[in-house]
C-alpha atoms as a PDB file:
ATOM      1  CA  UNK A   1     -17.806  16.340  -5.556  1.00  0.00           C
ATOM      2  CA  UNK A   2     -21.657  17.619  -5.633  1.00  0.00           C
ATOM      3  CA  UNK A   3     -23.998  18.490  -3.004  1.00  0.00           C
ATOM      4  CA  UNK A   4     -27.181  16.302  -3.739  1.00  0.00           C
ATOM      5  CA  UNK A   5     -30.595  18.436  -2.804  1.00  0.00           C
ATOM      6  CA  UNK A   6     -33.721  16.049  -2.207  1.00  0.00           C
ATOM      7  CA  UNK A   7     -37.325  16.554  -1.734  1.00  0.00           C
ATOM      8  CA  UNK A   8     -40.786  17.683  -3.300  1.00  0.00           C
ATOM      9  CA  UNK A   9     -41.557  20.317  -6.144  1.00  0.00           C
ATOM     10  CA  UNK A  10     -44.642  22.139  -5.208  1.00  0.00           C
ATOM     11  CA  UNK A  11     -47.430  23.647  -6.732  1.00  0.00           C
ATOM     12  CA  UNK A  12     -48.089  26.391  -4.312  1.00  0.00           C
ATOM     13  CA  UNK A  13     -51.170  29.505  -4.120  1.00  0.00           C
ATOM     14  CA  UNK A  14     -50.232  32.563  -2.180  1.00  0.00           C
ATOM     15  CA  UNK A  15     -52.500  34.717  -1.185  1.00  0.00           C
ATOM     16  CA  UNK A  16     -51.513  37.703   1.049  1.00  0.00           C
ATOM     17  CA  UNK A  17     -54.264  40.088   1.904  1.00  0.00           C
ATOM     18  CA  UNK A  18     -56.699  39.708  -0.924  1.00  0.00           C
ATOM     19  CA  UNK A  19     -53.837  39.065  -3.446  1.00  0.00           C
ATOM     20  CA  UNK A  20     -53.764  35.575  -4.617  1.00  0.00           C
ATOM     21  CA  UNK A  21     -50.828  34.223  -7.245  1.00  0.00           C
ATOM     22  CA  UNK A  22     -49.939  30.780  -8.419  1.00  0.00           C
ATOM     23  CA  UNK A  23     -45.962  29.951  -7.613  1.00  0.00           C
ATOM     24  CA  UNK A  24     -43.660  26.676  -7.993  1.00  0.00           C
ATOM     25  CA  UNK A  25     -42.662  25.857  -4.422  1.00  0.00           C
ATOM     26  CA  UNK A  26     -40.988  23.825  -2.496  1.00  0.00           C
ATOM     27  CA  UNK A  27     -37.870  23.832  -0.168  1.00  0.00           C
ATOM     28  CA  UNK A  28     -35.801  21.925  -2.723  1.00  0.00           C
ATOM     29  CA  UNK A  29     -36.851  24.629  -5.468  1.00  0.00           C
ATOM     30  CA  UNK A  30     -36.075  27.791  -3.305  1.00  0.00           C
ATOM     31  CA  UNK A  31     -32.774  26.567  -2.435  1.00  0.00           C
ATOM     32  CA  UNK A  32     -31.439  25.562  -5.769  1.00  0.00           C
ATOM     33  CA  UNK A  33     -31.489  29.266  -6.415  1.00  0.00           C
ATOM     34  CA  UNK A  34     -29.108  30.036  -3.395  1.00  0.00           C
ATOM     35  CA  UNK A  35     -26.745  26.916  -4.279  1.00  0.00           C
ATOM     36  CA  UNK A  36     -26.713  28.194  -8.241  1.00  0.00           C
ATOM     37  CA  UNK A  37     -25.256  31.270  -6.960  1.00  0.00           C
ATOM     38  CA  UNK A  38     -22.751  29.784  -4.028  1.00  0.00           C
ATOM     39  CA  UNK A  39     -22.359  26.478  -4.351  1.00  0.00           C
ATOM     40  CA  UNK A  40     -23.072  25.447  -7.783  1.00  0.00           C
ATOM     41  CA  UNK A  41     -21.761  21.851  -8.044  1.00  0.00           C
ATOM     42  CA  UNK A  42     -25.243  20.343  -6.799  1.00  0.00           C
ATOM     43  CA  UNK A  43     -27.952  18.191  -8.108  1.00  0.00           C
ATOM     44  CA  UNK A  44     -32.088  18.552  -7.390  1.00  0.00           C
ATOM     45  CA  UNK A  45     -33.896  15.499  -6.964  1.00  0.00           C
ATOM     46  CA  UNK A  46     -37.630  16.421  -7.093  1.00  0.00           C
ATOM     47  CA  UNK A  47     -40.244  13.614  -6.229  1.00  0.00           C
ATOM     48  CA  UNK A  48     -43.686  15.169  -8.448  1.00  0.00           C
ATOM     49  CA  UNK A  49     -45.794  14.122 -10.801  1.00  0.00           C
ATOM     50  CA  UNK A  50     -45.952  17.097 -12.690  1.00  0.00           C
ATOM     51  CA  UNK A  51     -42.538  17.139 -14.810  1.00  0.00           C
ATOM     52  CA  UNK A  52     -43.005  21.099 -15.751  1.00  0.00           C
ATOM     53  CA  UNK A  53     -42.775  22.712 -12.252  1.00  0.00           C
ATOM     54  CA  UNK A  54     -38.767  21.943 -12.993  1.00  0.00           C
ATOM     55  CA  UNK A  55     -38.686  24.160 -15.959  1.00  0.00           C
ATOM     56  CA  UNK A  56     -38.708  27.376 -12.967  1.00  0.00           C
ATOM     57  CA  UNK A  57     -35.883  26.136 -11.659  1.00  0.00           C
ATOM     58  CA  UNK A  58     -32.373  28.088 -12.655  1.00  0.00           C
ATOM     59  CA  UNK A  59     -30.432  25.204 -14.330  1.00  0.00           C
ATOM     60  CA  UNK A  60     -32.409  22.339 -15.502  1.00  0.00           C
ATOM     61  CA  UNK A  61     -29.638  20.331 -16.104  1.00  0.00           C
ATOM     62  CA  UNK A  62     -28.953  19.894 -12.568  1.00  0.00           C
ATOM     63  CA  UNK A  63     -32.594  18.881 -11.405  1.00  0.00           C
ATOM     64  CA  UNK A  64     -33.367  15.204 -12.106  1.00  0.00           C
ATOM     65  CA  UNK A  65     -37.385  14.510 -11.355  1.00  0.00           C
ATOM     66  CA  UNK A  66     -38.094  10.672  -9.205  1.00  0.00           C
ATOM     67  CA  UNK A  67     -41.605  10.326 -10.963  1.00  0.00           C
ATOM     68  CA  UNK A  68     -44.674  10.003  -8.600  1.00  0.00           C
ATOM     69  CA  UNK A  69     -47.953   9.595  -8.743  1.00  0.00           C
ATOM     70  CA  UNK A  70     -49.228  13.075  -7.385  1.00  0.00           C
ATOM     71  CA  UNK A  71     -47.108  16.477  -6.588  1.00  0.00           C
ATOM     72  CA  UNK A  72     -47.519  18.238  -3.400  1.00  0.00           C
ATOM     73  CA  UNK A  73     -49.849  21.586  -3.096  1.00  0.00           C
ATOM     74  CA  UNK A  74     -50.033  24.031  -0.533  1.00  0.00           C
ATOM     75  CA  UNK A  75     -51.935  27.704  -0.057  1.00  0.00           C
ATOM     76  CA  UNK A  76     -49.969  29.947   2.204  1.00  0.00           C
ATOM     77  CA  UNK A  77     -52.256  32.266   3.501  1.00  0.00           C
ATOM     78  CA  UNK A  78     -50.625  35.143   4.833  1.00  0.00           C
ATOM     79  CA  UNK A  79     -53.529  37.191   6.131  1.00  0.00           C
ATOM     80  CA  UNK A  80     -52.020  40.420   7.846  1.00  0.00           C
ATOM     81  CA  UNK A  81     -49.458  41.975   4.981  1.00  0.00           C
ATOM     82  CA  UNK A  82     -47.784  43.769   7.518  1.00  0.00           C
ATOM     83  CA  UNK A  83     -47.231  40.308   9.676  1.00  0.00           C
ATOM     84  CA  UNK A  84     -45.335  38.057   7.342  1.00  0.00           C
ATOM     85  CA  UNK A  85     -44.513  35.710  10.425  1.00  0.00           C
ATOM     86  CA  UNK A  86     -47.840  34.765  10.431  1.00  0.00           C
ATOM     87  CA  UNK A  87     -48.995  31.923   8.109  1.00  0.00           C
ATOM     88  CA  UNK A  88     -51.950  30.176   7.427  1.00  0.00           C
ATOM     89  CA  UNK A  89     -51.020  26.528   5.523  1.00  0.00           C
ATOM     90  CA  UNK A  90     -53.156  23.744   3.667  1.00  0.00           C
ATOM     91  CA  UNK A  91     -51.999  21.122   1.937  1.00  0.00           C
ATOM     92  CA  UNK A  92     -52.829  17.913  -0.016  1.00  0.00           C
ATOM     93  CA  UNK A  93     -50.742  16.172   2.012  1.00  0.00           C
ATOM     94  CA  UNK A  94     -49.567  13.648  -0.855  1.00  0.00           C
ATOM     95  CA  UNK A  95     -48.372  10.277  -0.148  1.00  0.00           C
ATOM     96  CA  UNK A  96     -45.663  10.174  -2.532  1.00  0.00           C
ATOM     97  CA  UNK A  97     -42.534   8.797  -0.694  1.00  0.00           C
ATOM     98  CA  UNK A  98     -38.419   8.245  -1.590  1.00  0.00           C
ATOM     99  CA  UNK A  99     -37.307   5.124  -1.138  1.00  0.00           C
ATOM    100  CA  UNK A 100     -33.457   3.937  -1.752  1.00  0.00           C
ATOM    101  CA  UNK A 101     -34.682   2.526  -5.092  1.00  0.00           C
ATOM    102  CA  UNK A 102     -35.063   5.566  -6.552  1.00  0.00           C
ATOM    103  CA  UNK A 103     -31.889   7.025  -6.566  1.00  0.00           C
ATOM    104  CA  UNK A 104     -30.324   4.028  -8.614  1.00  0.00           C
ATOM    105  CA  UNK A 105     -28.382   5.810 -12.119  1.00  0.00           C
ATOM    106  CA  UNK A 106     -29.000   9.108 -10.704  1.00  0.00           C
ATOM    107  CA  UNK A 107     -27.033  10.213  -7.683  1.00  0.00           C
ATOM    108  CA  UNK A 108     -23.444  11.336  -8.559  1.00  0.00           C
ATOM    109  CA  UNK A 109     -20.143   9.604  -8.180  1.00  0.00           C
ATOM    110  CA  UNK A 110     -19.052  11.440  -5.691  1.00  0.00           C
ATOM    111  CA  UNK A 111     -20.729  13.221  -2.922  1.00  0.00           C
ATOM    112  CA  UNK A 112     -20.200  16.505  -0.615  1.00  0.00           C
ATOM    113  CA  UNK A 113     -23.326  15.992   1.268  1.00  0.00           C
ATOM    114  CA  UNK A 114     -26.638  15.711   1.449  1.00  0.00           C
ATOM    115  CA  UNK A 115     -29.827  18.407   1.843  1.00  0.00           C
ATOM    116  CA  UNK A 116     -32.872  16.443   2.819  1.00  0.00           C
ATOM    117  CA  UNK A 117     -36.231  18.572   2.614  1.00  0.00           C
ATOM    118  CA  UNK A 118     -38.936  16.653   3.366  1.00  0.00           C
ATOM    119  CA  UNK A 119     -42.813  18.261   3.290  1.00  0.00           C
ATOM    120  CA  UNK A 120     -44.975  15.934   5.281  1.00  0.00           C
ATOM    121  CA  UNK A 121     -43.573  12.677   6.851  1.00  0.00           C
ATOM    122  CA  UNK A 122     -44.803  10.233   4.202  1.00  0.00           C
ATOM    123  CA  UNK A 123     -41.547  11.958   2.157  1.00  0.00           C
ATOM    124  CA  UNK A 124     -38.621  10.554   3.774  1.00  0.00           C
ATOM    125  CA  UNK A 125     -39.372   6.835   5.095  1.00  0.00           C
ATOM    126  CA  UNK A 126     -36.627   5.854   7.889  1.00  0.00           C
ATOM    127  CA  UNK A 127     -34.882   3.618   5.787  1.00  0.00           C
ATOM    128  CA  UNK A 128     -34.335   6.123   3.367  1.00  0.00           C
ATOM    129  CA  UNK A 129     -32.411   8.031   6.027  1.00  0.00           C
ATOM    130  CA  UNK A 130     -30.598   5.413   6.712  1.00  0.00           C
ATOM    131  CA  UNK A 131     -29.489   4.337   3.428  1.00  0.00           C
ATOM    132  CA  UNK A 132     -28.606   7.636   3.001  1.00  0.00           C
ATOM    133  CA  UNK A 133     -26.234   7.748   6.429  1.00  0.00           C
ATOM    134  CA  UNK A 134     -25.125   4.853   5.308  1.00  0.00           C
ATOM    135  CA  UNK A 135     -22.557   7.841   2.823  1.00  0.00           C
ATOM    136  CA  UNK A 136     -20.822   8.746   5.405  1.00  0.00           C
ATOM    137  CA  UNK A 137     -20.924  12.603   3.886  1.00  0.00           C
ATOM    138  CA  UNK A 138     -22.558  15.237   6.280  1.00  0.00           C
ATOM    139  CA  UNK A 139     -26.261  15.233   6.302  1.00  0.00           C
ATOM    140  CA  UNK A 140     -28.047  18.352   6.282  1.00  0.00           C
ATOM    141  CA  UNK A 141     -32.212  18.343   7.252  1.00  0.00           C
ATOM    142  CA  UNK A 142     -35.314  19.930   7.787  1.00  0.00           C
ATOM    143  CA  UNK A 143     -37.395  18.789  10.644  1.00  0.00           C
ATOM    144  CA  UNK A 144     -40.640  20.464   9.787  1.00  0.00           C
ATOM    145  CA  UNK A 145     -42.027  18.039   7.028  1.00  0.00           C
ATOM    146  CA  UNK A 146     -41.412  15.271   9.850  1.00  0.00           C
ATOM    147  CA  UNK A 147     -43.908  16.662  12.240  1.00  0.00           C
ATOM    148  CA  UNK A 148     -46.696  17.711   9.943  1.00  0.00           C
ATOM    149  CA  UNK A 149     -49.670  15.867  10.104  1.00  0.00           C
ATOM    150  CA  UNK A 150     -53.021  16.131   8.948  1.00  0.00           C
ATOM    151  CA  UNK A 151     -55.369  18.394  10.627  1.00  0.00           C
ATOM    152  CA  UNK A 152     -58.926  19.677   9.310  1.00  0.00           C
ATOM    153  CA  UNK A 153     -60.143  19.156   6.178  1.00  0.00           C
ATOM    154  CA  UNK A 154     -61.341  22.011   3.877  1.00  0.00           C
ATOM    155  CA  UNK A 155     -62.597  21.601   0.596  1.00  0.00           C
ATOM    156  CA  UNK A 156     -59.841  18.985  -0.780  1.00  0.00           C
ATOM    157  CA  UNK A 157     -57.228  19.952   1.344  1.00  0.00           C
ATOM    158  CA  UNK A 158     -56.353  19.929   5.239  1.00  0.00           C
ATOM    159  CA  UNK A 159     -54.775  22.404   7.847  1.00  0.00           C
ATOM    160  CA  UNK A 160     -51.276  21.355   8.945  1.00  0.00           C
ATOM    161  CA  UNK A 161     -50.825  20.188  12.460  1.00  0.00           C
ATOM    162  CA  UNK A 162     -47.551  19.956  14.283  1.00  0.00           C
ATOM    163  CA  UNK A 163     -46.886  16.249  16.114  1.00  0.00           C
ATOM    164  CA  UNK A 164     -43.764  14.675  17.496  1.00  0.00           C
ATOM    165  CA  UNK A 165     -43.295  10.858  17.315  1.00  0.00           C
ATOM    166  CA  UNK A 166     -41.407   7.987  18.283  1.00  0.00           C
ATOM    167  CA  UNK A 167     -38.961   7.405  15.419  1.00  0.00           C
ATOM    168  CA  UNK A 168     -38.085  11.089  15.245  1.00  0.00           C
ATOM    169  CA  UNK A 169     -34.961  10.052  17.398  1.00  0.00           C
ATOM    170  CA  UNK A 170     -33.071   7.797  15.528  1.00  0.00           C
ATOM    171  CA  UNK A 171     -34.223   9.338  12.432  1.00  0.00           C
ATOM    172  CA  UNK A 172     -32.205  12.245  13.590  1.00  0.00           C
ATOM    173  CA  UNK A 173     -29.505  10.484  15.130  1.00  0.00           C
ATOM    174  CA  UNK A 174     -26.405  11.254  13.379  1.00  0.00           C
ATOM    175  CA  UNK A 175     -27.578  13.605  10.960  1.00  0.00           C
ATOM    176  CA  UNK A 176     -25.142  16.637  11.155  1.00  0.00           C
ATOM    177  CA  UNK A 177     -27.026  19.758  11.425  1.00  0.00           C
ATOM    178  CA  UNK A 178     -30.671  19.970  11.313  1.00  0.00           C
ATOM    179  CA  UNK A 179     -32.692  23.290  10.962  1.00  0.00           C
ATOM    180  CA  UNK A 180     -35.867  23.999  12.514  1.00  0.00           C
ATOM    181  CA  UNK A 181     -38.120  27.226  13.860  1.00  0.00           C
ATOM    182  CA  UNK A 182     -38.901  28.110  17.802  1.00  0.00           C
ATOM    183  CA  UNK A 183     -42.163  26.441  17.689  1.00  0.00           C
ATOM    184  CA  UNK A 184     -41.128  23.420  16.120  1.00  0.00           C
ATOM    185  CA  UNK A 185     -38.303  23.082  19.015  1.00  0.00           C
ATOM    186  CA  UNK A 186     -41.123  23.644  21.433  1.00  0.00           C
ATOM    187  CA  UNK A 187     -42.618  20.534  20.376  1.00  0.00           C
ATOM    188  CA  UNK A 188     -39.680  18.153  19.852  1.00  0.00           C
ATOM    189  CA  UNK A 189     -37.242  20.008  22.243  1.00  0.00           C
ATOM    190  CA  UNK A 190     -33.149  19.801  21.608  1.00  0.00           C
ATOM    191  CA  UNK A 191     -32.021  16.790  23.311  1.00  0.00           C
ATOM    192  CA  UNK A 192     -30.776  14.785  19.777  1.00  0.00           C
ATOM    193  CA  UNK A 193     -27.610  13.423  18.826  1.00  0.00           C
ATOM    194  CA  UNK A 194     -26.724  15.648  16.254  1.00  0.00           C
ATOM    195  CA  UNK A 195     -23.806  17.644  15.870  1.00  0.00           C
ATOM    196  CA  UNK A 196     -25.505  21.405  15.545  1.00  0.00           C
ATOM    197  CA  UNK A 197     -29.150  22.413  15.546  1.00  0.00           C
ATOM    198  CA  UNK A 198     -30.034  25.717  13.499  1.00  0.00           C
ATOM    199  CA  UNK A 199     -33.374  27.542  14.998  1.00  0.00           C
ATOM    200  CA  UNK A 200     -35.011  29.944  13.344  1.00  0.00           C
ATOM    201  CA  UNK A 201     -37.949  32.809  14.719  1.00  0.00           C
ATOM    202  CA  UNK A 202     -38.722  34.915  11.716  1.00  0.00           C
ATOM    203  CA  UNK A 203     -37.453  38.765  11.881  1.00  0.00           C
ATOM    204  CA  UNK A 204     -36.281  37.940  15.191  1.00  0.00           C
ATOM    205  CA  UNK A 205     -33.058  35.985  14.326  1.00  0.00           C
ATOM    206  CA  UNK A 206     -31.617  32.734  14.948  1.00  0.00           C
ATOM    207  CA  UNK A 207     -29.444  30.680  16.866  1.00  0.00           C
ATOM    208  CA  UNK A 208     -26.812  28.012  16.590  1.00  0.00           C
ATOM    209  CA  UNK A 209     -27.049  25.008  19.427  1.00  0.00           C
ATOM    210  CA  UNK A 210     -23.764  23.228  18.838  1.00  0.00           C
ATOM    211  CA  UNK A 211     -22.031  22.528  22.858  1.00  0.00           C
ATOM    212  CA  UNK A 212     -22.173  26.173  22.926  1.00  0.00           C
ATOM    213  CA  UNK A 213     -25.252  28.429  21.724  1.00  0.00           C
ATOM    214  CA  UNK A 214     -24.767  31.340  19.223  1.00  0.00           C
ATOM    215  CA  UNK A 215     -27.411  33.718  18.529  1.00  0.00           C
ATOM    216  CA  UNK A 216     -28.102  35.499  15.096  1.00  0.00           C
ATOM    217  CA  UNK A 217     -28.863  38.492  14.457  1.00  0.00           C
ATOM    218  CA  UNK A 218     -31.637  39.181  11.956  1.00  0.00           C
ATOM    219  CA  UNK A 219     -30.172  41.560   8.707  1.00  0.00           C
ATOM    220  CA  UNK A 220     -32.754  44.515   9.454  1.00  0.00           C
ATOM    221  CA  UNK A 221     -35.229  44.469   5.709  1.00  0.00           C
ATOM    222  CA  UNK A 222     -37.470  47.738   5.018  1.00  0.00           C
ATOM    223  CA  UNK A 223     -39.460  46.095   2.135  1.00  0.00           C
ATOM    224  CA  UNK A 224     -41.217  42.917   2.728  1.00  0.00           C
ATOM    225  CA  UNK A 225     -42.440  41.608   0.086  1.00  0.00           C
ATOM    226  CA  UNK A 226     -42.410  37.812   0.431  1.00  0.00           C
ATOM    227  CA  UNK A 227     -41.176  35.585   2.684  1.00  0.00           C
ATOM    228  CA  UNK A 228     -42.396  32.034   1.641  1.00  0.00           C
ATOM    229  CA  UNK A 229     -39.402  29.901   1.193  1.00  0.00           C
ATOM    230  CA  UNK A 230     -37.461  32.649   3.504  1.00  0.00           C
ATOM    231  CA  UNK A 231     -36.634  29.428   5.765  1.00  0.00           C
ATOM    232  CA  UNK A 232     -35.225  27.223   2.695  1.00  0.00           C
ATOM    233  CA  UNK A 233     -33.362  30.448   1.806  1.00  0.00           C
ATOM    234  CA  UNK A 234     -32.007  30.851   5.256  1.00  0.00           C
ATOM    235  CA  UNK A 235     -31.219  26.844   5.411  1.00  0.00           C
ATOM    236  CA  UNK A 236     -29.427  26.480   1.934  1.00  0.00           C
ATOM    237  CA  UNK A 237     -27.005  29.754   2.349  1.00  0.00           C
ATOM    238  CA  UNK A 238     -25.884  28.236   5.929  1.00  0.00           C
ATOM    239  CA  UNK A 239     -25.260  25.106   4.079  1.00  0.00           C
ATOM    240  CA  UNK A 240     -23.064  26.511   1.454  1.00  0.00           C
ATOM    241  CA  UNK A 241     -21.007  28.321   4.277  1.00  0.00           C
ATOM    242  CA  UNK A 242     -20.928  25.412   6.306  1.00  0.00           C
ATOM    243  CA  UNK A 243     -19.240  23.323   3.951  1.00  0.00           C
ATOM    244  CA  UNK A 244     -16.956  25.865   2.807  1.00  0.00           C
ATOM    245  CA  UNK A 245     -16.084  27.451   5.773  1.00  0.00           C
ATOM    246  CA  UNK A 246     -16.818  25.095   8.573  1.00  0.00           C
ATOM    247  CA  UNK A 247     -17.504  27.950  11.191  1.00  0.00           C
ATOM    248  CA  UNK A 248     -21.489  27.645  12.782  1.00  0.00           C
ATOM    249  CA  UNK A 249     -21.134  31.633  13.334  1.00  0.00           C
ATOM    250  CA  UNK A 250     -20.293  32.489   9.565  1.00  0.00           C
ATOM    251  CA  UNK A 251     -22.519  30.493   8.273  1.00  0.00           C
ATOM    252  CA  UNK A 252     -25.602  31.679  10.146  1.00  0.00           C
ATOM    253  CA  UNK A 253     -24.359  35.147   9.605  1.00  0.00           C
ATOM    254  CA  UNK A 254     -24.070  34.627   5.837  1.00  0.00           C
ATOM    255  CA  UNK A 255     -27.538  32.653   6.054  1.00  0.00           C
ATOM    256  CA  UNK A 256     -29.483  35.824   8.006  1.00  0.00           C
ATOM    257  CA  UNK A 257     -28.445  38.188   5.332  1.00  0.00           C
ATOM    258  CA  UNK A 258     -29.444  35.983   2.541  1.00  0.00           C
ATOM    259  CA  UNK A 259     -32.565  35.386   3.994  1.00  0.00           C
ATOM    260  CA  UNK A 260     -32.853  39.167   4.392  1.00  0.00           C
ATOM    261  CA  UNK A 261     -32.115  39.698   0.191  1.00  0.00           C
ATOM    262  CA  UNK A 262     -34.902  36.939  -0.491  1.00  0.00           C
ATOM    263  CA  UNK A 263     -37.568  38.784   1.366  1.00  0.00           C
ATOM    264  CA  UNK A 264     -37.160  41.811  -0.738  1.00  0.00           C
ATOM    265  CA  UNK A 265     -38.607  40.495  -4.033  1.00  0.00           C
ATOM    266  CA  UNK A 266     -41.127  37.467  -4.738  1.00  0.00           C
ATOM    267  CA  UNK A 267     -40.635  33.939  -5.440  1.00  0.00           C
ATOM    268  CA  UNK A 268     -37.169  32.506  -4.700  1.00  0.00           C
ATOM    269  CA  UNK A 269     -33.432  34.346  -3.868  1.00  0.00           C
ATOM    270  CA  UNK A 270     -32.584  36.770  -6.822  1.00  0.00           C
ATOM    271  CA  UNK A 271     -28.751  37.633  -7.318  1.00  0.00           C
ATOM    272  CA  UNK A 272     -27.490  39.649 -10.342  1.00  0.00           C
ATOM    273  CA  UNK A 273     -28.153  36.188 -12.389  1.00  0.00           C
ATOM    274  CA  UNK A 274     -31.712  36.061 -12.019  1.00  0.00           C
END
C-alpha cells in the first residue's frame, strides 16, 4: 500500500528582511521530506515544467513529474524577521491543471490514501476530485490553493487574493480531513461534509473540528529561522499519524512538534537523514 502525494513543484524566492535566496517549493516538496522519514511507502506526483526542481527532493525514485507547460513561482516576502506569521505572496499563477488522464501507468497498485496540494484553483479541476473519490481510500487536502485568486499585478506576477466559490462544496464533500489556517476558515467557514477539519494560526496552535473540537498546543521554538512550508510540514506529519494511529489528538500533537523542528533550520523538515 502507498500514500500517493499530488500537486505542483515550485520555484520559489524568499526574501526575509533584505535577505533574498532562491528555494524549490511547493507543498508536495516540503512534505515528501516528513513522509521519507515517517511514512516512507509514498509516491510524489509533481505537475512542472521544469524536470530539475525534483532532483531536491530526498528520494527521486519516489517522485514521478506529470509534464506541463509552465511550473509555478512564488516570492514570499516575509518583511518583519521577527514576525514570521506575516507573509507577503506573488505568484505566476500558472494554468497548468491535473486531469484523470494523467495519472494513467503511474499511480500504484494499491493505495493508502491520497494528499492533494493544490496552489491556485486551476490545479485540481472538480473532476479530478472526483475521479479521485471515486478510490474509496481517505482523502487528505489543502483548501488554500482553492481560494487563491488573482489579485494585482506587479511586474510579471500578481498578489494572491483569498475568494470562496460555488463548487467549493461538493468539491469538499467527502474528502476526509481537510487542513486550512484561521483566515482561510473566516472566509469559507466550517459547515462541510467532511469527516475532520485541521485549522491552523501560526505560533498560536491549532485545532481539530471533528463532532467535538480539540485544540493544539503550539511546541514553544526559540530560533526561527524559516517557516515557509511550516503548514505542509504541519499537514504531512498529521497525515502520517492519522493513518497510523487513527487518533485526531495524536496526530495534531505529533504534527505541532514537527512543525516546531522545521522552523528551526531553512528549506524543508531535517531529521538525522538529511
Amino acid at each position: 500500500m502507498t500514500l500517493v502525494v499530488i500537486g505542483p513543484v515550485t520555484k520559489d524566492l524568499i526574501v526575509i528582511g533584505d535577505e533574498k535566496s532562491q528555494k524549490t517549493g511547493g507543498a508536495t516538496y516540503f512534505q515528501s521530506f516528513v513522509f521519507e522519514e515517517f511514512y516512507s511507502d509514498y509516491v510524489a506526483l509533481v505537475n512542472c515544467s521544469d524536470k530539475n526542481l525534483v532532483n531536491d527532493f530526498p528520494d527521486l525514485d519516489k517522485v514521478k513529474v506529470i509534464e506541463k507547460d509552465d511550473t509555478h513561482f512564488f516570492i514570499n516576502n516575509y518583511p518583519d524577521r521577527d514576525n514570521r506569521d506575516f507573509r507577503q505572496q506573488l505568484s505566476n499563477f500558472a494554468d497548468i491543471p491535473i486531469y484523470p488522464g494523467d495519472f494513467e501507468n503511474i499511480l500504484p497498485n494499491e493505495i493508502d490514501g491520497f494528499v492533494l496540494n493544490p496552489l491556485n484553483r486551476f490545479d485540481f479541476p472538480a473532476e479530478t476530485i472526483e475521479y479521485l473519490k471515486g478510490f474509496d481510500v481517505p482523502i487528505f487536502m489543502s483548501v488554500q490553493g482553492f481560494l487563491r485568486v488573482k489579485g494585482d499585478k506587479v511586474n510579471d506576477n500578481y498578489t494572491l487574493k483569498l475568494d470562496n466559490f460555488d463548487e467549493l462544496t461538493s468539491i469538499l464533500s467527502g474528502v476526509n480531513v481537510i487542513f486550512l489556517d484561521t483566515g482561510e476558515e473566516s472566509i469559507i467557514g466550517l459547515d462541510y461534509d467532511v469527516d475532520e477539519m485541521v485549522i491552523t494560526n501560526g505560533s498560536k496552535g491549532s485545532r481539530i473540528v471533528c463532532g467535538d473540537e480539540i485544540k493544539i498546543s503550539p511546541v514553544p521554538c526559540d530560533k526561527v529561522v524559516d517557516t515557509t512550508g511550516c503548514g505542509d510540514t504541519y499537514m504531512a506529519a498529521y497525515v502520517t499519524q492519522k493513518l497510523l494511529f487513527k487518533s485526531p489528538e495524536k496526530a495534531g500533537n505529533f504534527a505541532s512538534q514537527i512543525a516546531s523542528e522545521k522552523i528551526r533550520n531553512f528549506g524543508p523538515y531535517k531529521s538525522n537523514k538529511f
